[in-house]
PDB file of N, CA and C in Angstrom:
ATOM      1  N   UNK A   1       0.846  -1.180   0.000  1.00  0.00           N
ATOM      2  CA  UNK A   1       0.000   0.000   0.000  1.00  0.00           C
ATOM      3  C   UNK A   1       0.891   1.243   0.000  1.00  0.00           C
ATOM      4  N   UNK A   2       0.939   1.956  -0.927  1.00  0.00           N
ATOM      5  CA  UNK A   2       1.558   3.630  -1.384  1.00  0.00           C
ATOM      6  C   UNK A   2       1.077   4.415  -0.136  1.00  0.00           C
ATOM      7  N   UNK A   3       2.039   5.506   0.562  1.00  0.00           N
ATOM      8  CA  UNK A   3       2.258   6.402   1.239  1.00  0.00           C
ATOM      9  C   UNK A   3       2.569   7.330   0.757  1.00  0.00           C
ATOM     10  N   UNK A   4       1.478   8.448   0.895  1.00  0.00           N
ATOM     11  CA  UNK A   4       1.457   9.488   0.324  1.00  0.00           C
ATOM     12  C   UNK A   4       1.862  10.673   1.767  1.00  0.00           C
ATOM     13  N   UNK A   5       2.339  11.760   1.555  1.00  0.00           N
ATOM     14  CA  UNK A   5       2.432  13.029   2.277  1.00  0.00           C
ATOM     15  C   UNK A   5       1.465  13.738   1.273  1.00  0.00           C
ATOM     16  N   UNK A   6       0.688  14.620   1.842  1.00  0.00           N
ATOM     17  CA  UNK A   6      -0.207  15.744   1.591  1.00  0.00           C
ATOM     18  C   UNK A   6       0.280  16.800   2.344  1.00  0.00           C
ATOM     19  N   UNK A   7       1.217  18.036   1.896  1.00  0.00           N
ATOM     20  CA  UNK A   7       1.468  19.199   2.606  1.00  0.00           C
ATOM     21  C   UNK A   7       0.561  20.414   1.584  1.00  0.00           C
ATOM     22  N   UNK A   8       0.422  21.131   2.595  1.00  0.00           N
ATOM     23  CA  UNK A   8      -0.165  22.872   2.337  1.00  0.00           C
ATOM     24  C   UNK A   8       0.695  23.555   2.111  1.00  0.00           C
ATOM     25  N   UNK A   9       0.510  23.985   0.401  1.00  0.00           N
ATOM     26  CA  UNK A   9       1.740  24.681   0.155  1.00  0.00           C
ATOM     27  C   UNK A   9       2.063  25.936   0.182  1.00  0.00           C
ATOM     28  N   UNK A  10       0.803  26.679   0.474  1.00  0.00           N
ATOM     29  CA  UNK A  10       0.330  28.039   0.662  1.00  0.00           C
ATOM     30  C   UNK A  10      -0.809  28.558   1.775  1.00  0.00           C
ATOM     31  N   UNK A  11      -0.629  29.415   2.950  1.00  0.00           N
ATOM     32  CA  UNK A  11      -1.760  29.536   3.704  1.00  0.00           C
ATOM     33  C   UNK A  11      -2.561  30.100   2.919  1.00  0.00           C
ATOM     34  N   UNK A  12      -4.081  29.866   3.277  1.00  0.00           N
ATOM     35  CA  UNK A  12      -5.053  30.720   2.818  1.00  0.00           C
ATOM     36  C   UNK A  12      -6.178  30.391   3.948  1.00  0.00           C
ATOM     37  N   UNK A  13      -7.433  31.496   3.516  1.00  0.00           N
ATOM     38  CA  UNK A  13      -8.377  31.142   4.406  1.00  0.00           C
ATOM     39  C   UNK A  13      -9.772  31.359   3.132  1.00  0.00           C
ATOM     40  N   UNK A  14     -10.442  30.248   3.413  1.00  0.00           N
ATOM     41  CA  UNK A  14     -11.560  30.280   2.908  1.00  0.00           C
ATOM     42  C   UNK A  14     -12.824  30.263   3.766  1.00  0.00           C
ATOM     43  N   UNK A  15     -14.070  30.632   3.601  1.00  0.00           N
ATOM     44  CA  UNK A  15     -15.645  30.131   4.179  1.00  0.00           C
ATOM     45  C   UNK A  15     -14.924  29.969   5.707  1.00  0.00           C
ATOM     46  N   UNK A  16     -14.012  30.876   6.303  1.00  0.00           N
ATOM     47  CA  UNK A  16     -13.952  30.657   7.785  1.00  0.00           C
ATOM     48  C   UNK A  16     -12.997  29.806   7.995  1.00  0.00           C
ATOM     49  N   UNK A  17     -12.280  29.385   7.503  1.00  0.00           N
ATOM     50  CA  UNK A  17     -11.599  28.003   7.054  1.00  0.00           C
ATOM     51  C   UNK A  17     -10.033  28.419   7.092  1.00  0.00           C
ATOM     52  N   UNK A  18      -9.295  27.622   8.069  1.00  0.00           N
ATOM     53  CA  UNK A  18      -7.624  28.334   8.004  1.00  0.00           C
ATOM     54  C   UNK A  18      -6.936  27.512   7.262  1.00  0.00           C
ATOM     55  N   UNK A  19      -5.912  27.383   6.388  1.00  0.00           N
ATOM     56  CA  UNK A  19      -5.148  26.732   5.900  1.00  0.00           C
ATOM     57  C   UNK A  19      -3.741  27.330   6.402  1.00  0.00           C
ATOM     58  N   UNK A  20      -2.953  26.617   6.779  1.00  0.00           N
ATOM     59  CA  UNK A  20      -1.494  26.961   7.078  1.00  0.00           C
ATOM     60  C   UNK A  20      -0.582  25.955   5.884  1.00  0.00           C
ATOM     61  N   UNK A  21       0.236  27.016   5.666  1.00  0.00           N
ATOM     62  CA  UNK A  21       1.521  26.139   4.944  1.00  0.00           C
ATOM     63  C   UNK A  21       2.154  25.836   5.917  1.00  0.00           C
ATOM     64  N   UNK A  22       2.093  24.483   5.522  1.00  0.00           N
ATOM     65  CA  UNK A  22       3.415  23.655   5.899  1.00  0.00           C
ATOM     66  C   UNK A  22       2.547  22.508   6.847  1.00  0.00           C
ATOM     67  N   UNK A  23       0.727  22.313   6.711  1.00  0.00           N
ATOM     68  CA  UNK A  23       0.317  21.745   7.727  1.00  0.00           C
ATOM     69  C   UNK A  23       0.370  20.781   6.615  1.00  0.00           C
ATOM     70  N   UNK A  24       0.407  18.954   7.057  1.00  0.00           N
ATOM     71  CA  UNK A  24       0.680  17.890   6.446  1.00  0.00           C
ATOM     72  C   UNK A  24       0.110  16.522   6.903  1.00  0.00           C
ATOM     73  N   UNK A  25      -0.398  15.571   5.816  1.00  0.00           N
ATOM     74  CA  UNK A  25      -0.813  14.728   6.877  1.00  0.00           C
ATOM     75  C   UNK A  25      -0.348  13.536   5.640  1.00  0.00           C
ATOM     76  N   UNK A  26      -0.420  11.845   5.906  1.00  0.00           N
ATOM     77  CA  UNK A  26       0.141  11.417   5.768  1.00  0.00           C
ATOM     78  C   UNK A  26      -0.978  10.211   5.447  1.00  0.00           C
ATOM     79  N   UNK A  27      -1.116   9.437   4.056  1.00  0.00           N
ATOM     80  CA  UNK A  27      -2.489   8.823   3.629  1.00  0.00           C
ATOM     81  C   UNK A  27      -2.040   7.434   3.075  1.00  0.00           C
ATOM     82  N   UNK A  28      -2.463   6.539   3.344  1.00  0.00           N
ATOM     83  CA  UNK A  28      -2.011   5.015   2.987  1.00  0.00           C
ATOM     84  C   UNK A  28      -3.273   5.286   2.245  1.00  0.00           C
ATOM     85  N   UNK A  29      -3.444   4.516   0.937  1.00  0.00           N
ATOM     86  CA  UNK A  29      -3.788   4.267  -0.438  1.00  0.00           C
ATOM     87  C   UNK A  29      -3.840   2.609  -0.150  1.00  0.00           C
ATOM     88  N   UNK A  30      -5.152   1.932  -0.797  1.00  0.00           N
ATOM     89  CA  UNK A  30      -5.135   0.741  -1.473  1.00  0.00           C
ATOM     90  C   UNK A  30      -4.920   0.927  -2.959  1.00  0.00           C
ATOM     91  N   UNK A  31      -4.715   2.038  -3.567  1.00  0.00           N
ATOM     92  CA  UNK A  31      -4.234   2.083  -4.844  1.00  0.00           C
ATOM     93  C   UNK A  31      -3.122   2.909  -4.791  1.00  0.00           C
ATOM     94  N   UNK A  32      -2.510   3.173  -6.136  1.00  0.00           N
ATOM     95  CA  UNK A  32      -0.972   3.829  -6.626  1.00  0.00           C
ATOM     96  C   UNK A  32      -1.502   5.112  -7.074  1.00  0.00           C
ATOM     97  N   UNK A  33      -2.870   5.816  -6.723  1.00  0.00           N
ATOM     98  CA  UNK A  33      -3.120   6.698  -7.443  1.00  0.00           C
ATOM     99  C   UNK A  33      -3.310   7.593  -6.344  1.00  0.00           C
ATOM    100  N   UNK A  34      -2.907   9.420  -6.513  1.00  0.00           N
ATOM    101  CA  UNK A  34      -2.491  10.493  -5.784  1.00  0.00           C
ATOM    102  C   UNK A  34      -4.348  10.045  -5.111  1.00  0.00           C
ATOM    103  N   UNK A  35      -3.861  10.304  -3.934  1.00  0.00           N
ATOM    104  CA  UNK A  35      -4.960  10.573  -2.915  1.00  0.00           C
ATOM    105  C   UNK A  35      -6.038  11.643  -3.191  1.00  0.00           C
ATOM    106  N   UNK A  36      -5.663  12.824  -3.518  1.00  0.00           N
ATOM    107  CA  UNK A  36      -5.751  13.981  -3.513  1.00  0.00           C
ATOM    108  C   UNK A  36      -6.939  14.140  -4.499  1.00  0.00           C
ATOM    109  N   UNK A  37      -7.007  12.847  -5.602  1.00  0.00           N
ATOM    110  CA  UNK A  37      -7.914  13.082  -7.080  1.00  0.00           C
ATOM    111  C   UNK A  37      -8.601  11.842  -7.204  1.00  0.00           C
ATOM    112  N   UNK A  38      -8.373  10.985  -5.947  1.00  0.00           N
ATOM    113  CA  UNK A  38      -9.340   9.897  -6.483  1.00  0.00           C
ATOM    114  C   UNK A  38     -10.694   9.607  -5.028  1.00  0.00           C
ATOM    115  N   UNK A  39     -11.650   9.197  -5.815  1.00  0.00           N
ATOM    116  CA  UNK A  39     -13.037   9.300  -4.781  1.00  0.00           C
ATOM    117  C   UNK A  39     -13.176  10.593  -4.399  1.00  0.00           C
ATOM    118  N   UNK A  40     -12.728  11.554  -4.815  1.00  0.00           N
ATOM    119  CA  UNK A  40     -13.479  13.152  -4.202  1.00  0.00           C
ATOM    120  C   UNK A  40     -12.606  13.309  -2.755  1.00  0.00           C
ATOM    121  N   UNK A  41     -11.474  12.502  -2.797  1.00  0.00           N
ATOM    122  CA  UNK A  41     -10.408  13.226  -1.774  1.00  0.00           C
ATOM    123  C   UNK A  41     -10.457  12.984  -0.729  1.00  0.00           C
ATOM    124  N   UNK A  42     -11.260  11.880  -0.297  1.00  0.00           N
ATOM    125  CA  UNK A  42     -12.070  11.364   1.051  1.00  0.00           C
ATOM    126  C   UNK A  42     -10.897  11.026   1.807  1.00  0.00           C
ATOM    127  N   UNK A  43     -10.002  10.360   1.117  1.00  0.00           N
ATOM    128  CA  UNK A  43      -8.948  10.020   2.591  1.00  0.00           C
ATOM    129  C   UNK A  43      -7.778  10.923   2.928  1.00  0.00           C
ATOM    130  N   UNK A  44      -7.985  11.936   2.148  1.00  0.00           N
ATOM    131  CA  UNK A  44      -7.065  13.381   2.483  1.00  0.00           C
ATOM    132  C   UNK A  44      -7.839  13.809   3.270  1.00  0.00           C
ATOM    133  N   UNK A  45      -9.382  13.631   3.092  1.00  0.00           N
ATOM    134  CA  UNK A  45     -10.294  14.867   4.003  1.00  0.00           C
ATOM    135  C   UNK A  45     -10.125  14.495   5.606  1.00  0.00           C
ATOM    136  N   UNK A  46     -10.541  12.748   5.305  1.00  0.00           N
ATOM    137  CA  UNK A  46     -10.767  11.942   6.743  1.00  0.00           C
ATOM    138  C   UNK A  46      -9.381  12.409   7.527  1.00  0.00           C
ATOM    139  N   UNK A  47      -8.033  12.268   6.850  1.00  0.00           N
ATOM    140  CA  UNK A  47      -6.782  12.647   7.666  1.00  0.00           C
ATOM    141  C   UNK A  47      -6.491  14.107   8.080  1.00  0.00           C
ATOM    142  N   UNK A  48      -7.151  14.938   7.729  1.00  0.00           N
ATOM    143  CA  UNK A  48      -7.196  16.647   7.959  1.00  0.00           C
ATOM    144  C   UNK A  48      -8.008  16.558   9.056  1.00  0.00           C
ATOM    145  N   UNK A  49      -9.303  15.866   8.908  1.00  0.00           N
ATOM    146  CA  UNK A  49     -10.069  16.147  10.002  1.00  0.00           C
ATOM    147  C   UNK A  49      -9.826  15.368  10.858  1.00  0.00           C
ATOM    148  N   UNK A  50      -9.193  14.336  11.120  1.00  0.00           N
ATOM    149  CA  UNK A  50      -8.727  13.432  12.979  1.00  0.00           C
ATOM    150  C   UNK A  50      -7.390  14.067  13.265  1.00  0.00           C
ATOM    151  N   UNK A  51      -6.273  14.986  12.226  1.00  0.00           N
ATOM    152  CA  UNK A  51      -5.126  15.328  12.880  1.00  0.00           C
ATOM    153  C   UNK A  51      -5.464  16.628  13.456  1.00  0.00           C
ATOM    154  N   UNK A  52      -5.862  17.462  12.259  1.00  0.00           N
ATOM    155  CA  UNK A  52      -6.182  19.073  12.856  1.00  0.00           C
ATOM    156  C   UNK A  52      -7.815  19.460  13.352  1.00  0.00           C
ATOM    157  N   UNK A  53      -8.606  18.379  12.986  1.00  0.00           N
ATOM    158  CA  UNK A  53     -10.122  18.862  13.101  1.00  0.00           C
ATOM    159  C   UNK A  53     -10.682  19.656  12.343  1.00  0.00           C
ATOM    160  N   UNK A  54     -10.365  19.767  11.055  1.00  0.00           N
ATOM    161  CA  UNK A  54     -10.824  20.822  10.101  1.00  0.00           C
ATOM    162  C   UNK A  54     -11.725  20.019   9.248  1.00  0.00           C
ATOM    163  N   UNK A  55     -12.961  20.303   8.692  1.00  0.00           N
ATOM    164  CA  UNK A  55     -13.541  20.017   7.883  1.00  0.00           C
ATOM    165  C   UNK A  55     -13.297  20.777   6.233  1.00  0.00           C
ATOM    166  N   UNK A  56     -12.606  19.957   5.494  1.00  0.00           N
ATOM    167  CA  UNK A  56     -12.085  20.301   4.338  1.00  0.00           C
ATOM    168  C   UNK A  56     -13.211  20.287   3.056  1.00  0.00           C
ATOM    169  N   UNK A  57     -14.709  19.721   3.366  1.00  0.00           N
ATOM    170  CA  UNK A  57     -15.459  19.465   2.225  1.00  0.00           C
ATOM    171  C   UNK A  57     -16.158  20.711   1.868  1.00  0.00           C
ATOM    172  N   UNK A  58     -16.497  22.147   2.295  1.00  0.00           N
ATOM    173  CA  UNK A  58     -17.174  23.145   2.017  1.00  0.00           C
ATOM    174  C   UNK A  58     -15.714  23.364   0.932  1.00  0.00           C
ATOM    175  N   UNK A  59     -14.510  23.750   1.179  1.00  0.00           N
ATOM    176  CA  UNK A  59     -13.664  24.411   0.698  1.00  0.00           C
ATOM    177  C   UNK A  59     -12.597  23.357  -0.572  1.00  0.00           C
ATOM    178  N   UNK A  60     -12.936  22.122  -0.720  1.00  0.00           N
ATOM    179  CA  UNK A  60     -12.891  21.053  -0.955  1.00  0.00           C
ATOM    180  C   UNK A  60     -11.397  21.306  -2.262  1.00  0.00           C
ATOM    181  N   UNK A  61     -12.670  22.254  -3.242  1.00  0.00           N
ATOM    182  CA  UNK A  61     -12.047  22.813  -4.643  1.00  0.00           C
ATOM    183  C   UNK A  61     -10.583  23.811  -4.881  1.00  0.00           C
ATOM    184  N   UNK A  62     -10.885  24.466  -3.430  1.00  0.00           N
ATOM    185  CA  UNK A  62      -9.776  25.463  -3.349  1.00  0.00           C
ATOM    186  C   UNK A  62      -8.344  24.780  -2.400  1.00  0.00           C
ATOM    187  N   UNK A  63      -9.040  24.321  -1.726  1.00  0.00           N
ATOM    188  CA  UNK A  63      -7.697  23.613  -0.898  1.00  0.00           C
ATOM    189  C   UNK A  63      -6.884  22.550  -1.547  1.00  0.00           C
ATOM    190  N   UNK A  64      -7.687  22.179  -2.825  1.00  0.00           N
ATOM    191  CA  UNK A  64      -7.007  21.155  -3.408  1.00  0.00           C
ATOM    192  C   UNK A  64      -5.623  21.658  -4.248  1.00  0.00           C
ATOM    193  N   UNK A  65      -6.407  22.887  -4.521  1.00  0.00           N
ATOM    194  CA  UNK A  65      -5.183  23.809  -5.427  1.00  0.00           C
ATOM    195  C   UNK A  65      -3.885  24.018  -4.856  1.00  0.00           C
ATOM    196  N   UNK A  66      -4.389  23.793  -3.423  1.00  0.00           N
ATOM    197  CA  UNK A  66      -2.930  24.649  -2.615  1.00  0.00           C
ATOM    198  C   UNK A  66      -1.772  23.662  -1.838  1.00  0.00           C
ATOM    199  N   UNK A  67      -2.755  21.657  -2.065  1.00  0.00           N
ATOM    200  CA  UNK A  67      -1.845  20.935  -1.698  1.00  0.00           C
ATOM    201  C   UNK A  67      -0.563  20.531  -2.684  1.00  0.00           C
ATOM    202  N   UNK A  68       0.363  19.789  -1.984  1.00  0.00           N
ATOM    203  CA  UNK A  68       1.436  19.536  -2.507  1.00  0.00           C
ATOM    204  C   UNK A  68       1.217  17.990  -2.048  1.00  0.00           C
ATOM    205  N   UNK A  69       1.695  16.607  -3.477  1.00  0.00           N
ATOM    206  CA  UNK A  69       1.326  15.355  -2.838  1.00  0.00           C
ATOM    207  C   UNK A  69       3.079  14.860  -3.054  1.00  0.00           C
ATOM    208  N   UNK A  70       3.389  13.945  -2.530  1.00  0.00           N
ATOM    209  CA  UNK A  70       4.504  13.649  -2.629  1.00  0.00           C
ATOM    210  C   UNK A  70       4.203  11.941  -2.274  1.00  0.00           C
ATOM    211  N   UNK A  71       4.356  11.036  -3.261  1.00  0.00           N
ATOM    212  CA  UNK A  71       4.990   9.412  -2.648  1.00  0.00           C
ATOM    213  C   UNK A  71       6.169   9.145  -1.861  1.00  0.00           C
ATOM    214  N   UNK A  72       6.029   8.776  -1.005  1.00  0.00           N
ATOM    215  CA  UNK A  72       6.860   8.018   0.040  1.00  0.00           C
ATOM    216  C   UNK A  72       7.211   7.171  -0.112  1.00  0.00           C
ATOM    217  N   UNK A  73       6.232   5.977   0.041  1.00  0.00           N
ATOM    218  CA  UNK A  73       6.631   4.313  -0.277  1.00  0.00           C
ATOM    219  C   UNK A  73       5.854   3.647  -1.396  1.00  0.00           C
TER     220      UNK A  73
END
């Protein structure tokens, strides 16, 4: 199973919503494909919201712009 990093590559704030650069979270994949673009981003969202508590689905479109994905393993 592929290990992905998801970092914020730019702060912004949307709909109330903080984004910090440099916040990151870290997504095991049953597939080889970027987290970030497959199923509507669900296991980037699920890992944003149990590390920092942010709900990423109002802002979904814009925050996607501002991650950075990187493979690990």
């Amino acid at each position: 199973m592929p290990l992905y990093r998801v970092t914020i590559k730019r702060s912004m704030t949307t709909n109330g919503i903080r984004l910090e650069q440099g916040m990151s979270v870290d997504v095991t994949t049953p597939t080889t494909t970027n987290p970030v673009s497959v199923n509507g981003g669900v296991l980037v969202k699920e890992a944003f919201a149990r590390i920092y508590g942010i709900d990423l689905s109002p802002i979904w479109l814009s925050a996607k712009a501002a991650m950075e994905v990187v493979k690990i393993n």
